[in-house]
C-alpha atoms as a PDB file:
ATOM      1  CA  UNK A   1     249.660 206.998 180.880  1.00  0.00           C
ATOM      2  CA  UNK A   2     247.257 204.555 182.316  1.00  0.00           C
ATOM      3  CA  UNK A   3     249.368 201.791 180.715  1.00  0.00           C
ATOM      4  CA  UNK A   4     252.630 202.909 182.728  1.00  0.00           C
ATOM      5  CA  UNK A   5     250.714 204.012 186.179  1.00  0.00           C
ATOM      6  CA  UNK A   6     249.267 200.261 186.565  1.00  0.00           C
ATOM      7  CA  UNK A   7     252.778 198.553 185.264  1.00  0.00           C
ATOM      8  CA  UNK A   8     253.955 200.919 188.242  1.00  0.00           C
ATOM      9  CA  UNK A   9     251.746 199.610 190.532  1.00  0.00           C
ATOM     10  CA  UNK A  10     252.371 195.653 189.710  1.00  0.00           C
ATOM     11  CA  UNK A  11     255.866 196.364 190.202  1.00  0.00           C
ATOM     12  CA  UNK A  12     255.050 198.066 193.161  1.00  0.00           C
ATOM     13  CA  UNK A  13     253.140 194.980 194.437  1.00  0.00           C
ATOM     14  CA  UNK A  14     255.077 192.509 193.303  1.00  0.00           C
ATOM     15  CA  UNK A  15     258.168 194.237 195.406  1.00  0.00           C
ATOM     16  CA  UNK A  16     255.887 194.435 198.243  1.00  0.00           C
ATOM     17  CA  UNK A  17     255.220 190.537 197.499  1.00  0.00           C
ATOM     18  CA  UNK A  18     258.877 189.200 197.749  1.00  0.00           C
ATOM     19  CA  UNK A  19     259.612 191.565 200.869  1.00  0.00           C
ATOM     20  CA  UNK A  20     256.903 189.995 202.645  1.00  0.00           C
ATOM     21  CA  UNK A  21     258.023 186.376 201.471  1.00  0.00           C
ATOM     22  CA  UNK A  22     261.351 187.075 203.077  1.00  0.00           C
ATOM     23  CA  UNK A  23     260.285 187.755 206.101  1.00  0.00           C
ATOM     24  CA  UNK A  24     257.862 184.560 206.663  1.00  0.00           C
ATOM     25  CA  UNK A  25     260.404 182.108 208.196  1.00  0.00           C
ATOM     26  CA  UNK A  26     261.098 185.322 210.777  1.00  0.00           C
ATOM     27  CA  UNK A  27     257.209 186.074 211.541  1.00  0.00           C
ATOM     28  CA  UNK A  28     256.412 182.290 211.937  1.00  0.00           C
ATOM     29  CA  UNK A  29     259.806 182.013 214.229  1.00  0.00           C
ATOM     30  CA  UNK A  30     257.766 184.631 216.272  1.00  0.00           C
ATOM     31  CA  UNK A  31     254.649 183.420 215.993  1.00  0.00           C
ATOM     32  CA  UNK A  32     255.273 179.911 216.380  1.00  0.00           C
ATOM     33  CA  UNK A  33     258.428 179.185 218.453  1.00  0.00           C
ATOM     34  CA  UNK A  34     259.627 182.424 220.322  1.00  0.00           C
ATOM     35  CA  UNK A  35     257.000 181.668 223.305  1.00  0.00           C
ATOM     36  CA  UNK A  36     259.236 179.082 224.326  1.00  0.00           C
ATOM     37  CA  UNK A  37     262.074 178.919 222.474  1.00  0.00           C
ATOM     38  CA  UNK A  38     262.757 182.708 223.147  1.00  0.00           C
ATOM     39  CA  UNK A  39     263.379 185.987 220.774  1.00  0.00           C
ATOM     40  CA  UNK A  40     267.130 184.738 220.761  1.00  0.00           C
ATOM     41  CA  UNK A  41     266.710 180.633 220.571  1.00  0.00           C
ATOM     42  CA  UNK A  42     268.281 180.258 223.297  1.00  0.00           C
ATOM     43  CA  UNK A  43     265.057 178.369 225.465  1.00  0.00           C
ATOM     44  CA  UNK A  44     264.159 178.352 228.983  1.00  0.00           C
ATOM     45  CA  UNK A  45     267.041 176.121 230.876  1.00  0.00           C
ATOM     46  CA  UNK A  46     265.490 173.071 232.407  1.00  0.00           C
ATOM     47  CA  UNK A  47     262.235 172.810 230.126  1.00  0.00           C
ATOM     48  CA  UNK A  48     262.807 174.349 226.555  1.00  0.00           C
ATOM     49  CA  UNK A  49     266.120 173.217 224.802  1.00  0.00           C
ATOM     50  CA  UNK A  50     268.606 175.961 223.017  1.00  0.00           C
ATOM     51  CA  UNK A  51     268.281 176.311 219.669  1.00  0.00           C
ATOM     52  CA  UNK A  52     271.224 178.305 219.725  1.00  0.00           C
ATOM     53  CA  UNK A  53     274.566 176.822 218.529  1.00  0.00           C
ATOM     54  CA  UNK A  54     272.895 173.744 218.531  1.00  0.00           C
ATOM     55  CA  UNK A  55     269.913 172.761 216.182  1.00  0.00           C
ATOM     56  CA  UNK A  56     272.735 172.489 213.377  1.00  0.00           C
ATOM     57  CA  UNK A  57     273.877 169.516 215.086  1.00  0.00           C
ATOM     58  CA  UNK A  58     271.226 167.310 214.586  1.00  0.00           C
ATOM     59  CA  UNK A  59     271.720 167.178 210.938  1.00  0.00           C
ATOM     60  CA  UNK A  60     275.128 165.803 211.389  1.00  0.00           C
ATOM     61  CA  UNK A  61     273.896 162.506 213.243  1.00  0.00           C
ATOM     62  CA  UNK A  62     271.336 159.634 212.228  1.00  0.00           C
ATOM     63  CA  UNK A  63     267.788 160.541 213.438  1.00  0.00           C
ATOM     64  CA  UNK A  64     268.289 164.309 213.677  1.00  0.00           C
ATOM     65  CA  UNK A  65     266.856 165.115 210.518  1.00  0.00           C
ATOM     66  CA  UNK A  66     263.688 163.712 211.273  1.00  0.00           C
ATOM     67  CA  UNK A  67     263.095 165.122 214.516  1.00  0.00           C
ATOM     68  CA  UNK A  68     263.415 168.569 213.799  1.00  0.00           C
ATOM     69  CA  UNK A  69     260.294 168.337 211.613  1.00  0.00           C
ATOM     70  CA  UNK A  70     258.627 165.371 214.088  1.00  0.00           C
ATOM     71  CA  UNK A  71     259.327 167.300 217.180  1.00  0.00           C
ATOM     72  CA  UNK A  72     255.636 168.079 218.288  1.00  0.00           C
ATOM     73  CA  UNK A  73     256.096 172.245 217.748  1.00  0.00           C
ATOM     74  CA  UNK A  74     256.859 171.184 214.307  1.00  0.00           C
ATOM     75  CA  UNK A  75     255.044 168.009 212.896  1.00  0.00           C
ATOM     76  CA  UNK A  76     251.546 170.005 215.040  1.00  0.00           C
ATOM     77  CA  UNK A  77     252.766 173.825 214.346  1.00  0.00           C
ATOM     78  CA  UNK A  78     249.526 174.870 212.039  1.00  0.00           C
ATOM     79  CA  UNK A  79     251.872 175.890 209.219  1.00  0.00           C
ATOM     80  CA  UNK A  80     252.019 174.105 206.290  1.00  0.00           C
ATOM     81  CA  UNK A  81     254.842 171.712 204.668  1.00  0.00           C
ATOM     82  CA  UNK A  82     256.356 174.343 202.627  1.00  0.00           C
ATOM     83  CA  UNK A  83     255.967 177.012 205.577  1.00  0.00           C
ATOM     84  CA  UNK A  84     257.572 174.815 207.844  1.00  0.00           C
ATOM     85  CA  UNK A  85     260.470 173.515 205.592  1.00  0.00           C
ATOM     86  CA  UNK A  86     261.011 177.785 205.353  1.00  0.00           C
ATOM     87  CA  UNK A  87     260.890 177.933 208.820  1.00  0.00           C
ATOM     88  CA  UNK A  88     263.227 175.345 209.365  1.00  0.00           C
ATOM     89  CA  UNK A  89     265.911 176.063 206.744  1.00  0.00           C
ATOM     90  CA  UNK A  90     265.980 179.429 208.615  1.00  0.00           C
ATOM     91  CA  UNK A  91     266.548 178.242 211.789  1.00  0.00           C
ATOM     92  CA  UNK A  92     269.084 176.419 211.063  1.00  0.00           C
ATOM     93  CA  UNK A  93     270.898 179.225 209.114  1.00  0.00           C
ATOM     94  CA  UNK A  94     270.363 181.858 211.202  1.00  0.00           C
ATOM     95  CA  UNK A  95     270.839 179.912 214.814  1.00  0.00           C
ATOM     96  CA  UNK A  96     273.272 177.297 213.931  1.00  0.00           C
ATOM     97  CA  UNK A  97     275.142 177.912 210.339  1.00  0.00           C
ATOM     98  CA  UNK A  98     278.602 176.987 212.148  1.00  0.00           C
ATOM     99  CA  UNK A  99     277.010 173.648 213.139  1.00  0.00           C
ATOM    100  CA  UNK A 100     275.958 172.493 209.703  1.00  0.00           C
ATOM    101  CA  UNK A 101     277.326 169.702 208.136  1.00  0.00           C
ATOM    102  CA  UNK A 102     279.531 169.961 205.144  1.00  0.00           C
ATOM    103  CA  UNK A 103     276.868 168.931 202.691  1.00  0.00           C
ATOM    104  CA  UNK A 104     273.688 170.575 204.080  1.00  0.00           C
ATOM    105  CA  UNK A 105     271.191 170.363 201.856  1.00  0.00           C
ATOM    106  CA  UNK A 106     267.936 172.466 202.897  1.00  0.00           C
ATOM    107  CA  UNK A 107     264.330 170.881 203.870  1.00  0.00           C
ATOM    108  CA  UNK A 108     261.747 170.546 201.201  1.00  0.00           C
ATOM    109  CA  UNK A 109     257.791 170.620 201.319  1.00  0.00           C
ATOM    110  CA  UNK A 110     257.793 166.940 200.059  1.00  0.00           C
ATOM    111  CA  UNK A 111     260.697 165.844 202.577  1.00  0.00           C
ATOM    112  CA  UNK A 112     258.758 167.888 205.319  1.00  0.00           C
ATOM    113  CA  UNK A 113     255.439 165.926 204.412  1.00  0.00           C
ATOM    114  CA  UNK A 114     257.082 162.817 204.264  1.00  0.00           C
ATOM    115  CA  UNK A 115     258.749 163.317 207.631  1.00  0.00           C
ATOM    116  CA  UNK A 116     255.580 165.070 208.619  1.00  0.00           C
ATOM    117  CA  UNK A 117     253.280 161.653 208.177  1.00  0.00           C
ATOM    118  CA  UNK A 118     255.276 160.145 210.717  1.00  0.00           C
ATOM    119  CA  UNK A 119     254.649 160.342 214.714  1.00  0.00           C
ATOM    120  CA  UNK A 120     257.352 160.596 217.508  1.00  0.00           C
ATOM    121  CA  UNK A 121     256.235 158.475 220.544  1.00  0.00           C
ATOM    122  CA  UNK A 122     258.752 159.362 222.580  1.00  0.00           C
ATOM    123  CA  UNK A 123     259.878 162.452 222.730  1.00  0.00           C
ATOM    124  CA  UNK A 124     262.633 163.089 225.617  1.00  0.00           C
ATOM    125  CA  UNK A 125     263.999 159.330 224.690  1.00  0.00           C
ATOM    126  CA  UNK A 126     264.497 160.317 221.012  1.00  0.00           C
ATOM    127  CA  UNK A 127     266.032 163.308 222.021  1.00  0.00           C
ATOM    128  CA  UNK A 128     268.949 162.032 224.236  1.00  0.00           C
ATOM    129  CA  UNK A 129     269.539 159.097 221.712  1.00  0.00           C
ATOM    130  CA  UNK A 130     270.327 161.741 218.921  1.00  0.00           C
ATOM    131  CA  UNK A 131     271.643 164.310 221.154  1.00  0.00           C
ATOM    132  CA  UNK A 132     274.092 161.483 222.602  1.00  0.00           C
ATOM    133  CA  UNK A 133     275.406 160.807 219.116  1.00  0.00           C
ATOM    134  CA  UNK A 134     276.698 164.274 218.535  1.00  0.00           C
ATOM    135  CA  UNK A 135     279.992 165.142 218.523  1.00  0.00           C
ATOM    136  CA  UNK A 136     282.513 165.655 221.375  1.00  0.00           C
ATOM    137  CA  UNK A 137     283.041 169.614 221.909  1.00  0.00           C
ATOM    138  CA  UNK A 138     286.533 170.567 220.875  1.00  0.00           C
ATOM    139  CA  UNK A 139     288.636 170.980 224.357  1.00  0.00           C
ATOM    140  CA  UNK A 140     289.724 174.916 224.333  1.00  0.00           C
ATOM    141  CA  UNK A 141     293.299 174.404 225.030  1.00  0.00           C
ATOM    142  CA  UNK A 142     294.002 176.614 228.081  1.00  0.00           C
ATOM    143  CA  UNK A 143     295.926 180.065 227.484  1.00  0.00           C
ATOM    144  CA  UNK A 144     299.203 180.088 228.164  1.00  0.00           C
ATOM    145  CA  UNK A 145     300.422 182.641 231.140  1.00  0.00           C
ATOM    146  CA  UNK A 146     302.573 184.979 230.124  1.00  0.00           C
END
């Protein structure tokens, strides 16, 4: 009986375990980025960029990769490497899946140190050179009248 109550209670922890793993990337969101980023991603117009229908972008353009994990709230953020590749990989699901390149392939902990080692000294330049390589919007064609 004392056999099955503790296997009961591993399981039980165990569960508890993974639950709590799968929520990380959301708490450290919170935690980490919401104060200026917002609840929603979507920033604080004129200071804090959008992460909204957006961050996917930069993964689709030379440079882009590397920023989201030099950008300062990344490359300082006190997580670590595999806490931030988390983080980031569920950004960019959750906020920007329709921007994604075709062959996405998710942030590691190694990539994320590697990328991590290296500083950004200029932020706002680096920025508008990748942001200026993304792709043209799609014109919305206008509706016809009936």
């Amino acid at each position: 009986m004392r056999l099955l109550f503790l296997c009961l209670i591993l399981q039980v922890s165990n569960s508890l375990a993974q639950t709590a793993d799968s929520v990380a990337p959301q708490q450290h969101y919170m935690l980490h980025c919401q104060g200026c980023h917002q609840a929603d991603g979507s920033g604080l117009p004129g200071s804090v960029p959008s992460m909204r229908n957006l961050v996917g972008k930069f993964l689709a353009v030379p440079g882009g990769r590397e920023y989201l994990v030099q950008v300062p709230g990344s490359s300082l953020s006190p997580l670590n490497d595999a806490e931030l590749a988390e983080l980031l990989n569920w950004l960019l699901l959750s906020m920007s899946a329709q921007n994604l390149p075709p062959d996405f392939q998710a942030y590691s902990e190694s990539e994320v140190k590697l990328l991590r080692s290296e500083t950004m000294l200029d932020l706002l330049t680096t920025r508008a050179a990748i942001v200026s390589r993304f792709p043209p919007e799609p014109e919305s064609s206008p509706e016809s009248s009936p």
